[in-house]
N, C-alpha and C. Protein backbone atom coordinates (compact mmCIF):
# COMPACT_ATOMS: atom_id res chain seq x y z
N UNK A 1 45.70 46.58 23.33
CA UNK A 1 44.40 45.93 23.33
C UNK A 1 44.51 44.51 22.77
N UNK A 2 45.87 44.24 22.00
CA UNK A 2 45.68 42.95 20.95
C UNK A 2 46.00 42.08 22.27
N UNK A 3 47.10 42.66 23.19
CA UNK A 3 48.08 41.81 24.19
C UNK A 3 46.68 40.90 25.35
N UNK A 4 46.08 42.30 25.82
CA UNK A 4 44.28 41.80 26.37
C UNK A 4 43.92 40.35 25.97
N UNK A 5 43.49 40.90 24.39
CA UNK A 5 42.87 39.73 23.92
C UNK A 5 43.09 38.48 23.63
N UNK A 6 44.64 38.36 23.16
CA UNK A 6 45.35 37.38 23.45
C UNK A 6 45.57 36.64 24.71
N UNK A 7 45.89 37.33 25.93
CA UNK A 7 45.44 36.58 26.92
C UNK A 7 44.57 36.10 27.53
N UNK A 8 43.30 36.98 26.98
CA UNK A 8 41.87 36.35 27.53
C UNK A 8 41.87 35.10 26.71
N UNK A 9 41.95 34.93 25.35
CA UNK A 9 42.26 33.63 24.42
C UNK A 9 42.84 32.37 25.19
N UNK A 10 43.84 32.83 25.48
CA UNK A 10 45.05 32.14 26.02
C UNK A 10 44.14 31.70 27.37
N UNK A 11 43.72 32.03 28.23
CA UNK A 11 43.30 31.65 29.36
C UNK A 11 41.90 31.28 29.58
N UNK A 12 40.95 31.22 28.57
CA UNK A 12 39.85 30.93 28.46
C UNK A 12 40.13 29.38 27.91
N UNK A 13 41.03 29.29 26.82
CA UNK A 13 41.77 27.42 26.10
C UNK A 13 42.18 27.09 27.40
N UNK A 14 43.52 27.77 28.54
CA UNK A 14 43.72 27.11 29.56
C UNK A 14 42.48 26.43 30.39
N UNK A 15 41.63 27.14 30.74
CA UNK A 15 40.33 27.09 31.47
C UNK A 15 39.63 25.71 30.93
N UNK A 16 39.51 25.96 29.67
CA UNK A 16 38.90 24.78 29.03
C UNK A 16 39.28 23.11 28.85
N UNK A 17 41.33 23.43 28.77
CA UNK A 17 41.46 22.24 28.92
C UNK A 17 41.41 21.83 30.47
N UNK A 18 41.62 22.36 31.25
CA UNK A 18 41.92 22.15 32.61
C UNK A 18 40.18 21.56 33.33
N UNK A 19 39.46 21.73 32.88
CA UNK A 19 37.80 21.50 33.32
C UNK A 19 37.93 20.25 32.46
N UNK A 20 37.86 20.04 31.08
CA UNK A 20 38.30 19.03 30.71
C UNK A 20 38.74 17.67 31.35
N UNK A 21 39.47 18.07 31.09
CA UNK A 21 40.66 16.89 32.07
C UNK A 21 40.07 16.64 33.08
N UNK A 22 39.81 17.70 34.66
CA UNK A 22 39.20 17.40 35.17
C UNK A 22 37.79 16.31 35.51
N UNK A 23 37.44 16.85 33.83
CA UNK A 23 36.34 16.11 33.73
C UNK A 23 36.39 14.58 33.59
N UNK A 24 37.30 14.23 32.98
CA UNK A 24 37.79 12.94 32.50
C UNK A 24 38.13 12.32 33.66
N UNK A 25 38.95 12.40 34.48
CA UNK A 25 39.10 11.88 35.63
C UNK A 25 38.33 11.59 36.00
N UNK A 26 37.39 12.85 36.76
CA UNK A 26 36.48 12.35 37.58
C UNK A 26 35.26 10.95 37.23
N UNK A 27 34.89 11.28 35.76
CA UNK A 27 34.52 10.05 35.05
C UNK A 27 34.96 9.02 35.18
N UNK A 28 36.01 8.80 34.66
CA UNK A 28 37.48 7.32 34.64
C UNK A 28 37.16 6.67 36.03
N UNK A 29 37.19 7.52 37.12
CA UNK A 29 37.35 6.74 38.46
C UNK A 29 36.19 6.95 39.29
N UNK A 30 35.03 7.76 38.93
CA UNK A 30 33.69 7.90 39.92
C UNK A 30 33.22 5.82 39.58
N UNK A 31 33.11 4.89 38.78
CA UNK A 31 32.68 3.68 38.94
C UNK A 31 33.65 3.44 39.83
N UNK A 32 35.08 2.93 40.19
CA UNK A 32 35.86 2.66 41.57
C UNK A 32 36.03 3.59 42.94
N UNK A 33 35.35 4.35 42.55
CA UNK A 33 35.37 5.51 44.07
C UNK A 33 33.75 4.95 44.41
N UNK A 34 32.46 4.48 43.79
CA UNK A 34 31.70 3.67 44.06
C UNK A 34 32.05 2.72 44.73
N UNK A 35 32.27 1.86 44.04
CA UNK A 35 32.60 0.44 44.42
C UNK A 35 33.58 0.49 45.91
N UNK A 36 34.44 1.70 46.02
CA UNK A 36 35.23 1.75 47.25
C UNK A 36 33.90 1.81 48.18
N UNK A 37 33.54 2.74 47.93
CA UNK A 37 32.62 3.05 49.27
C UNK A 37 31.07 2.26 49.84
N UNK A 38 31.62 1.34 48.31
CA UNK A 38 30.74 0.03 48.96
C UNK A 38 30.72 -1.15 49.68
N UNK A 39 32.14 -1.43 49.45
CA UNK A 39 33.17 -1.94 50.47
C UNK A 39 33.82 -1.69 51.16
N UNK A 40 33.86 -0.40 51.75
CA UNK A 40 35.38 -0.50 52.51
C UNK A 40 33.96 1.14 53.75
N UNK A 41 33.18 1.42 52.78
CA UNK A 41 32.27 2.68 54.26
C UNK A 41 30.56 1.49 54.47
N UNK A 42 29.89 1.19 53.44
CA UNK A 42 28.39 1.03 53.69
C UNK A 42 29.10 -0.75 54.08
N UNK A 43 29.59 -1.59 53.01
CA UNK A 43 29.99 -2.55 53.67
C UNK A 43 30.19 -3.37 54.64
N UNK A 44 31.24 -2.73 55.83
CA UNK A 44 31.11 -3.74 57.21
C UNK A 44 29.63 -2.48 58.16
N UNK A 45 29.14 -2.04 57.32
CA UNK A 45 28.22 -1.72 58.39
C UNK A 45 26.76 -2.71 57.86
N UNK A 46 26.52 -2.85 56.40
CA UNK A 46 25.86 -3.61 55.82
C UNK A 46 26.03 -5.07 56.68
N UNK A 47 27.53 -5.64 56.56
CA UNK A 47 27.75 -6.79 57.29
C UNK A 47 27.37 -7.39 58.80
N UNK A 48 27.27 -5.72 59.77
CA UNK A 48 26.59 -6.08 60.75
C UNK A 48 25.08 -5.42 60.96
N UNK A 49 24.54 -4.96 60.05
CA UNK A 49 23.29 -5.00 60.60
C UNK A 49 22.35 -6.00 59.88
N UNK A 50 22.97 -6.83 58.72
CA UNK A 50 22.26 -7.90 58.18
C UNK A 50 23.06 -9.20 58.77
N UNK A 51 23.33 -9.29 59.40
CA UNK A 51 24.35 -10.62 60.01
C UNK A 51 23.68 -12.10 60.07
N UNK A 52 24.19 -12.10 59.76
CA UNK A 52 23.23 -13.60 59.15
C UNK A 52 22.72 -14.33 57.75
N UNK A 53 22.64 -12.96 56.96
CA UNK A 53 22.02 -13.07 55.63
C UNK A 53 22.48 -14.30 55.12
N UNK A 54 21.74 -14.65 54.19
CA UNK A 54 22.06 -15.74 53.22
C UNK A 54 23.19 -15.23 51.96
N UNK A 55 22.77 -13.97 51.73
CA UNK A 55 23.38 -13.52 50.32
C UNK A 55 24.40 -12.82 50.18
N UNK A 56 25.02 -11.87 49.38
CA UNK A 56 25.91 -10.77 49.53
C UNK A 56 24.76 -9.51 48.95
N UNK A 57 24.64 -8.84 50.38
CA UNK A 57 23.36 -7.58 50.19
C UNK A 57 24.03 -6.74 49.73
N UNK A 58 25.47 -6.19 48.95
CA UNK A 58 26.00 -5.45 48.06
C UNK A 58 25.81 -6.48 46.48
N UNK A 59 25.70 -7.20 46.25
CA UNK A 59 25.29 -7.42 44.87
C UNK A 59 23.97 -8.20 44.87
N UNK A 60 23.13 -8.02 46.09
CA UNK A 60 21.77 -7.82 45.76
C UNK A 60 21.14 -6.57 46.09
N UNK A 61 21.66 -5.58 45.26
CA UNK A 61 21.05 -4.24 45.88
C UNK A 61 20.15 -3.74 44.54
N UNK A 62 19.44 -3.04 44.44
CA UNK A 62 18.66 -1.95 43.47
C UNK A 62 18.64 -0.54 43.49
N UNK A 63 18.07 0.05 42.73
CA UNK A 63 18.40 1.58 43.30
C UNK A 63 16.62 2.21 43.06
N UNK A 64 16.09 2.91 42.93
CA UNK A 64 14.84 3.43 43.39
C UNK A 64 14.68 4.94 44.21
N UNK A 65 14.63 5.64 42.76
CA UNK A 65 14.76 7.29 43.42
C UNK A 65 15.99 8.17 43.80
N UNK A 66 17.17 7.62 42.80
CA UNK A 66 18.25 7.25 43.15
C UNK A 66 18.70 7.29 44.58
N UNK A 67 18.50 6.26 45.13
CA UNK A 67 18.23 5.69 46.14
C UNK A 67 19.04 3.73 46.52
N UNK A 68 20.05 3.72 46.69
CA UNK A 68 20.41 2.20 47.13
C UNK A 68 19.83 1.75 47.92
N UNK A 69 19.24 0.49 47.63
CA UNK A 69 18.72 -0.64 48.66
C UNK A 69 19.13 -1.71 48.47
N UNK A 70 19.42 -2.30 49.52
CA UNK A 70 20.51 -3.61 49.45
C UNK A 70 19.58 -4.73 50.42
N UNK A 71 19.32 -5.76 49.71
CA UNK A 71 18.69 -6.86 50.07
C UNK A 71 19.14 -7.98 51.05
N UNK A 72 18.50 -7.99 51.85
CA UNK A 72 19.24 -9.17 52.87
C UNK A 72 17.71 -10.64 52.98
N UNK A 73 18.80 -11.50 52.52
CA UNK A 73 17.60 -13.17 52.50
C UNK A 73 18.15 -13.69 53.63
N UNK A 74 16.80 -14.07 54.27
CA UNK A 74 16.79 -14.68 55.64
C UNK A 74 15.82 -15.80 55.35
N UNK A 75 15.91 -16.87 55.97
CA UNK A 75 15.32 -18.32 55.49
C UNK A 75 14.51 -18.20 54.32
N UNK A 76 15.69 -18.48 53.04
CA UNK A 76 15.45 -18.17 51.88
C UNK A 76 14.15 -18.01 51.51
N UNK A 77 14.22 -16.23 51.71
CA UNK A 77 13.08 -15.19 51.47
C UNK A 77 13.45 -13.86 51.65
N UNK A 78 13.75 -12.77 50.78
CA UNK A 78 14.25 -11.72 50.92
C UNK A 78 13.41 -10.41 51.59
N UNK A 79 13.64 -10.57 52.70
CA UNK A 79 12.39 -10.09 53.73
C UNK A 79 12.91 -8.79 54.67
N UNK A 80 14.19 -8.15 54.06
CA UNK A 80 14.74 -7.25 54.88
C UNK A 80 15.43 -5.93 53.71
N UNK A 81 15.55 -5.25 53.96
CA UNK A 81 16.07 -4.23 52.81
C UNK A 81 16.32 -2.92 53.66
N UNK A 82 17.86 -2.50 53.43
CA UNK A 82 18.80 -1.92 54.16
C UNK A 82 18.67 -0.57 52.78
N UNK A 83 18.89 0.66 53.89
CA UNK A 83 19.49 2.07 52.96
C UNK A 83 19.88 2.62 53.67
N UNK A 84 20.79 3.78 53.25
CA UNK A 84 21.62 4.44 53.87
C UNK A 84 20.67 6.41 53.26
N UNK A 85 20.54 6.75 55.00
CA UNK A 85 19.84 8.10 54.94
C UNK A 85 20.99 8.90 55.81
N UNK A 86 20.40 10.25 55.66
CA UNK A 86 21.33 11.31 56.44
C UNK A 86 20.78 12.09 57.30
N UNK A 87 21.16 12.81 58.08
CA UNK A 87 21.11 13.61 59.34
C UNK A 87 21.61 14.62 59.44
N UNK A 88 21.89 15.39 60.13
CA UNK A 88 22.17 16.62 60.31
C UNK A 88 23.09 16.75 62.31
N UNK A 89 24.10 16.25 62.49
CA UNK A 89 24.61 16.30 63.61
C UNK A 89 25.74 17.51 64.17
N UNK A 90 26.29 17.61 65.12
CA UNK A 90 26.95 18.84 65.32
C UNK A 90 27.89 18.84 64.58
N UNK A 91 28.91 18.48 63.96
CA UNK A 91 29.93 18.25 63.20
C UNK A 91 29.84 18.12 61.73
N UNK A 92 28.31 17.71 61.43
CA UNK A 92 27.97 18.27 59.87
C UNK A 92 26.97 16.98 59.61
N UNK A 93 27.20 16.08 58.12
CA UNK A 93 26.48 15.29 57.92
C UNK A 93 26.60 14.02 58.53
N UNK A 94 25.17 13.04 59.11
CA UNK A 94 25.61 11.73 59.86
C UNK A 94 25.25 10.96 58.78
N UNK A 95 25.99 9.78 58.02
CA UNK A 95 25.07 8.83 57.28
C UNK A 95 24.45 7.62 58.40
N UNK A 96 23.72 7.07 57.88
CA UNK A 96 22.85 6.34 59.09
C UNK A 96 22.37 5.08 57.88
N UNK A 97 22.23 3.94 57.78
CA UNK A 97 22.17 2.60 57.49
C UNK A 97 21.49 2.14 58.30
N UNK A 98 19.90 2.16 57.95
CA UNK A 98 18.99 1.03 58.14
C UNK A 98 18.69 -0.03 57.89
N UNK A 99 18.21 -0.58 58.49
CA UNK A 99 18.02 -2.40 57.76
C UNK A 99 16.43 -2.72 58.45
N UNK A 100 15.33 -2.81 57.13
CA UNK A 100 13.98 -2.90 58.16
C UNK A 100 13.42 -4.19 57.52
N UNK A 101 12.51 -5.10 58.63
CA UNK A 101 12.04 -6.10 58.06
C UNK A 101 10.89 -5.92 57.41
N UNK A 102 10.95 -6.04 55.81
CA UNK A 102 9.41 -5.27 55.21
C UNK A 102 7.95 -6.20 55.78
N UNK A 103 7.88 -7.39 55.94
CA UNK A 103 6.93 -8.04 56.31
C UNK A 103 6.00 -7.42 57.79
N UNK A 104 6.79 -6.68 58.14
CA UNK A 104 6.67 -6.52 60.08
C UNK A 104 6.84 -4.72 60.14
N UNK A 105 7.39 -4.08 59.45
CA UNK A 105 8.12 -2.68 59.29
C UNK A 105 9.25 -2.70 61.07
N UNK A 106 9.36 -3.43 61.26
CA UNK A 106 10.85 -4.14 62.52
C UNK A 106 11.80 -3.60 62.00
N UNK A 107 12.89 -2.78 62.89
CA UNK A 107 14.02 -2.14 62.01
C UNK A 107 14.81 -3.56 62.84
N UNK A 108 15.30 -3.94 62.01
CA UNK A 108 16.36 -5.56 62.15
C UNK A 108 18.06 -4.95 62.26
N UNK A 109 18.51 -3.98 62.38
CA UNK A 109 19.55 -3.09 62.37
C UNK A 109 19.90 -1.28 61.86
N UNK A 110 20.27 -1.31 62.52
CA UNK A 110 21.02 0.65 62.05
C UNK A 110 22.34 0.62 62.17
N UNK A 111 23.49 1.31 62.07
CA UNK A 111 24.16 1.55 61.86
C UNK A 111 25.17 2.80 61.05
N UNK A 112 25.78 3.59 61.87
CA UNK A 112 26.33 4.68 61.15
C UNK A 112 27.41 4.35 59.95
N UNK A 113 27.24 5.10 59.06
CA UNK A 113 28.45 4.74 57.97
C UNK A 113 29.43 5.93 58.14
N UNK A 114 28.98 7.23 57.74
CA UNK A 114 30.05 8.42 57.81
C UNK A 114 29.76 9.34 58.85
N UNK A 115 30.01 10.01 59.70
CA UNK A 115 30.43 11.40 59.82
C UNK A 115 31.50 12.12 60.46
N UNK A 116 31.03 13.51 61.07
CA UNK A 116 32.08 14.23 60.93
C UNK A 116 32.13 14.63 62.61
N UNK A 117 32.14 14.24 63.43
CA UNK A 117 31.36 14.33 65.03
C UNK A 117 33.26 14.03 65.36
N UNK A 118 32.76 14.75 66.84
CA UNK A 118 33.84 14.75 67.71
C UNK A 118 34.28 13.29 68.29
N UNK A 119 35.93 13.45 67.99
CA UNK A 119 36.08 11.96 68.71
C UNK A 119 35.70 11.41 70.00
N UNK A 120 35.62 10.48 70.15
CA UNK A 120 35.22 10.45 71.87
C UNK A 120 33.82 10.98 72.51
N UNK A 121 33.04 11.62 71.72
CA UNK A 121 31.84 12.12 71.93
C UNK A 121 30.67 11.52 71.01
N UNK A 122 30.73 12.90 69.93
CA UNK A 122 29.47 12.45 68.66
C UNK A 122 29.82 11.03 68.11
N UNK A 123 31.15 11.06 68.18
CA UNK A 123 31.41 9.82 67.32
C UNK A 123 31.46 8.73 67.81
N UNK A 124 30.44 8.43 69.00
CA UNK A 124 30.89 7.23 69.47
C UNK A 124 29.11 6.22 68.67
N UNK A 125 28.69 7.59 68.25
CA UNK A 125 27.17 6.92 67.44
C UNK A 125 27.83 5.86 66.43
N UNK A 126 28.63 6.02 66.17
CA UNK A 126 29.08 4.79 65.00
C UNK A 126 29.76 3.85 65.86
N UNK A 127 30.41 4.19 66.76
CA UNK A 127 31.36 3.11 67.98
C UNK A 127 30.51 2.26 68.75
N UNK A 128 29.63 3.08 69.50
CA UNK A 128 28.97 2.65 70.57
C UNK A 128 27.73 1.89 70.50
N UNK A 129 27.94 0.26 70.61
CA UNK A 129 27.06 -0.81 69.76
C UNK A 129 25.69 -0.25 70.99
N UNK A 130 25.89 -0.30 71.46
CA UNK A 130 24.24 -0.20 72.63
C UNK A 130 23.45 1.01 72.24
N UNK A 131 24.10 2.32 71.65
CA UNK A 131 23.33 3.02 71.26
C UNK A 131 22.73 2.77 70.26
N UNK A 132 23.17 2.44 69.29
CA UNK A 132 22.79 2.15 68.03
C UNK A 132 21.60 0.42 68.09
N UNK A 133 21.63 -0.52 68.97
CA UNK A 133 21.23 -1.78 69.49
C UNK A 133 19.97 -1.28 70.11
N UNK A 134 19.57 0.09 70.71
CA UNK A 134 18.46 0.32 71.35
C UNK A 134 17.19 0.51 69.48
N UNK A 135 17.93 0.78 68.48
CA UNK A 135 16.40 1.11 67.77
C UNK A 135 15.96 -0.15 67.17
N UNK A 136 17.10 -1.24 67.32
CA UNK A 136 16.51 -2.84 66.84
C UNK A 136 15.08 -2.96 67.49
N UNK A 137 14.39 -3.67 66.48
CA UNK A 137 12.99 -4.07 67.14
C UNK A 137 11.89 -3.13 67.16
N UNK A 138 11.95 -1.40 67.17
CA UNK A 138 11.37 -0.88 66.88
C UNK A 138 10.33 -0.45 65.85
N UNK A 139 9.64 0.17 65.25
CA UNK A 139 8.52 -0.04 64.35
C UNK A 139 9.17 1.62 63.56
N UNK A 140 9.61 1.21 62.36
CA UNK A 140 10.12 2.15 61.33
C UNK A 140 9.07 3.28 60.82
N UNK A 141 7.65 2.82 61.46
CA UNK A 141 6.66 3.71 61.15
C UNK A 141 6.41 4.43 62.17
N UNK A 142 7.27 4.28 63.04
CA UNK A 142 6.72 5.32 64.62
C UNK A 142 8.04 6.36 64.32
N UNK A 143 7.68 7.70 64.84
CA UNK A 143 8.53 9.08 65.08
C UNK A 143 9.75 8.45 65.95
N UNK A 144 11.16 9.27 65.95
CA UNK A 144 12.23 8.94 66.76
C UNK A 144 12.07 9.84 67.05
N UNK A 145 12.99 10.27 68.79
CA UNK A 145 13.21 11.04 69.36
C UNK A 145 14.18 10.64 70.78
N UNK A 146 14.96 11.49 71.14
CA UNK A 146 15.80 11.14 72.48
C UNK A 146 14.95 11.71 73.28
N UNK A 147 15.46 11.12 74.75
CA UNK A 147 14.15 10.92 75.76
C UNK A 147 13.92 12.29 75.79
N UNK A 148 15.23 13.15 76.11
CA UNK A 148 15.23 14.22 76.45
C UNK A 148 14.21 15.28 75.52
N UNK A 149 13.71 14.63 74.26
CA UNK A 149 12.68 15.26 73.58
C UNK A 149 11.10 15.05 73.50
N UNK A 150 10.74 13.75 74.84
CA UNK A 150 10.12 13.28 74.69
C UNK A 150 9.97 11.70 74.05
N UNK A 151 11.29 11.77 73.51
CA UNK A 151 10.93 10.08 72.73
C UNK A 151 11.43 8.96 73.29
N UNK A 152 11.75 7.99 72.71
CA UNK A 152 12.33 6.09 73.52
C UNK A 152 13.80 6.60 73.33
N UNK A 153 14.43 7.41 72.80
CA UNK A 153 15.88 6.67 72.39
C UNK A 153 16.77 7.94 73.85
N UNK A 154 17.55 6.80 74.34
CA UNK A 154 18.62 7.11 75.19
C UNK A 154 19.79 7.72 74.37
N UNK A 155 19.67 9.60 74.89
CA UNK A 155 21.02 9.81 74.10
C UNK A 155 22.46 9.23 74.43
N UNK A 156 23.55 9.54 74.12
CA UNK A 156 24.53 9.52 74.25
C UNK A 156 25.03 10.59 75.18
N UNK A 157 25.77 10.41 76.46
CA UNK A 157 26.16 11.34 76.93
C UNK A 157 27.00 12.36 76.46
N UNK A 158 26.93 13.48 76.74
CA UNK A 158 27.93 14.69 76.57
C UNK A 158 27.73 14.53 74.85
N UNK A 159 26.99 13.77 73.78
CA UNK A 159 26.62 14.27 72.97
C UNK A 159 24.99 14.08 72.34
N UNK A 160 24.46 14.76 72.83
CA UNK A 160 22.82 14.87 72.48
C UNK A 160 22.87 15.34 71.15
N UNK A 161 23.11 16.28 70.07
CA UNK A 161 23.42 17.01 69.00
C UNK A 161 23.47 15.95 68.30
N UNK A 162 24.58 14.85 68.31
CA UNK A 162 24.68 13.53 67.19
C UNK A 162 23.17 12.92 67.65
N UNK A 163 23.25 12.52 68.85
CA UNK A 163 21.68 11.95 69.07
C UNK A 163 20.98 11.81 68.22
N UNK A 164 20.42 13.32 68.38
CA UNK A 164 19.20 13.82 67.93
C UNK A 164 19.64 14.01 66.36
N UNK A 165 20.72 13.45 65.63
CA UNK A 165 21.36 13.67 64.42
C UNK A 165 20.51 12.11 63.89
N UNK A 166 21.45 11.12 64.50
CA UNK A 166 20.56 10.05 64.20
C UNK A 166 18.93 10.19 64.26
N UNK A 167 18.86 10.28 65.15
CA UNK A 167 17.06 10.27 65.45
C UNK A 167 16.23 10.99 64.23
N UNK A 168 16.84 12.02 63.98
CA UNK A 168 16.62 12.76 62.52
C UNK A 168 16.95 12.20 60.99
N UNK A 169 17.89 10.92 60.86
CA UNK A 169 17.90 10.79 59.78
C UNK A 169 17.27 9.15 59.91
N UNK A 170 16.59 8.92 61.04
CA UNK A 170 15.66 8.13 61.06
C UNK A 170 14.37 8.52 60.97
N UNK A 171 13.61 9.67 61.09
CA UNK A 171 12.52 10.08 60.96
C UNK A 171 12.57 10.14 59.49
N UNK A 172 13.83 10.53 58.68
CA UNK A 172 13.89 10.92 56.99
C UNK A 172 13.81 9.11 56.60
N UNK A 173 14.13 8.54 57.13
CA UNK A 173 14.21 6.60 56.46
C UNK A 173 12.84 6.44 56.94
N UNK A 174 12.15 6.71 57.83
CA UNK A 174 10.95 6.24 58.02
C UNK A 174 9.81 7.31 56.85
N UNK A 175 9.75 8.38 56.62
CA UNK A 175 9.12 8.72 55.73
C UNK A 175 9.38 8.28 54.33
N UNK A 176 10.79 8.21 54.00
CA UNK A 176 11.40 7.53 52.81
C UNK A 176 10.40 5.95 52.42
N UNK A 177 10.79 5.32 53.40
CA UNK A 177 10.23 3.70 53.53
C UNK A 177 8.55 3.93 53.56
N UNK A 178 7.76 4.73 54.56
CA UNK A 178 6.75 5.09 54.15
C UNK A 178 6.09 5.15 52.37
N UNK A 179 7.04 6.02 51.84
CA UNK A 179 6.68 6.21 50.43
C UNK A 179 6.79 5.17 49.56
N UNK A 180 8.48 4.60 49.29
CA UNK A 180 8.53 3.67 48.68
C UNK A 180 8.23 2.28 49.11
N UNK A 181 7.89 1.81 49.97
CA UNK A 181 7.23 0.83 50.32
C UNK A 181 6.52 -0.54 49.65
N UNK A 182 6.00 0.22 48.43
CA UNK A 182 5.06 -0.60 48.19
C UNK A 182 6.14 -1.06 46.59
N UNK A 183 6.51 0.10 45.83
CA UNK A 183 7.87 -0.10 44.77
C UNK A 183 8.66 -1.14 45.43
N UNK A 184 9.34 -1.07 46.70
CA UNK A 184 10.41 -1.49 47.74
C UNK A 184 10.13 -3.20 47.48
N UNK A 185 9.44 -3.26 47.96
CA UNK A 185 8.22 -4.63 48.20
C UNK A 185 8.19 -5.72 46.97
N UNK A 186 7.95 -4.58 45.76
CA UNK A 186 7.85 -5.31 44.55
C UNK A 186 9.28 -5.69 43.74
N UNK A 187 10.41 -4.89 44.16
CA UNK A 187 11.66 -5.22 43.85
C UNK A 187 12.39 -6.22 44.39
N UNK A 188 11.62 -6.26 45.43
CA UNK A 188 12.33 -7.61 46.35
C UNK A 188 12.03 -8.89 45.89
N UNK A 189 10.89 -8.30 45.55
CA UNK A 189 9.88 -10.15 45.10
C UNK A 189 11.02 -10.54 44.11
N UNK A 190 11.41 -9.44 43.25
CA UNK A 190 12.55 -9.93 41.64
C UNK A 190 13.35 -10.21 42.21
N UNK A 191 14.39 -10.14 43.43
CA UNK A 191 15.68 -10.63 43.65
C UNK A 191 15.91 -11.72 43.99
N UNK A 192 16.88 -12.58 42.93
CA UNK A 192 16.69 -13.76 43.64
C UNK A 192 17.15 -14.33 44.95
N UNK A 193 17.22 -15.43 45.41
CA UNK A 193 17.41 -15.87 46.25
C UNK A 193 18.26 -16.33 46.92
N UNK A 194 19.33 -16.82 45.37
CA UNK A 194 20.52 -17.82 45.50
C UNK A 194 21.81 -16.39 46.01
């Protein structure tokens, strides 16, 4: 019975340092596993759906609900504000990067950041500039949908599933933006310009 208890001892301290440690790591490097994925995944998609900006919309960003929004100044006036929402596509989660003009509710860009979609198919929602080029100009307060559901957006052939993946984590940015809106609005006014 002593041999038992001794090893439950013994392996409960193992347990403990090992979560530990764990823990430490993940701490030490979750601020640069940020910063990676602010440059190197939301980054060049930030870069093309604000193209033009005046500023760098990764160090004019805020957060709100923990929530990133990244600011883009256009004839010095910060009149556009980009976030990154999710979806639900055949292959698992889509991230999706909006960019809407708050003055107008005009989505001024989209863009996919992550997912997990078939090559050559789902995944051409992040490849394929014309799909993603059809929701420019649209009104962030109207419902998405592929035609095939009734709505404006032209799926993607041979993958409707990502489609309707995007289209879904645009209906979640348009209720999102719905809400914060008016917070959204007032954070912008603080960012400066330069």
């Amino acid at each position: 019975m002593r041999e038992v208890i001794k090893m439950v001892v013994v392996l409960t301290l193992l347990c403990a340092l090992s979560g530990g440690l764990l823990a430490a790591v993940k701490k030490g490097t979750e601020a640069r596993i940020i910063e990676q994925r602010l440059q190197h995944v939301k980054g060049p998609v930030l870069a093309l759906i604000l193209k033009g900006a005046e500023n760098n919309p990764i160090k004019s960003r805020f957060s709100l609900k923990n929530k990133d929004f990244f600011i883009g100044v256009f004839d010095h006036k910060p009149s556009v504000a980009a976030f990154e929402i999710f979806g639900k596509g055949f292959g698992g989660s889509l991230g999706v990067m909006v960019a809407v003009n708050v003055e107008t509710d005009k989505i001024v860009g989209v863009g996919v950041t992550t997912h997990s979609e078939t090559p050559g198919l789902g995944a051409r929602a992040k490849t394929d500039p014309e799909f993603v080029s059809q929701f420019t100009g649209m009104s962030l307060l109207d419902p998405f949908a592929v035609k095939q559901d009734g709505g404006r957006v032209d799926s993607i052939t041979g993958a409707t599933i990502s489609s309707r993946g995007v289209c879904g984590a645009m209906n979640s940015a348009s209720a999102l933006y719905k809400k914060l809106k008016p917070e959204i609005t007032a954070k912008m006014r603080q960012t400066p310009v330069s």
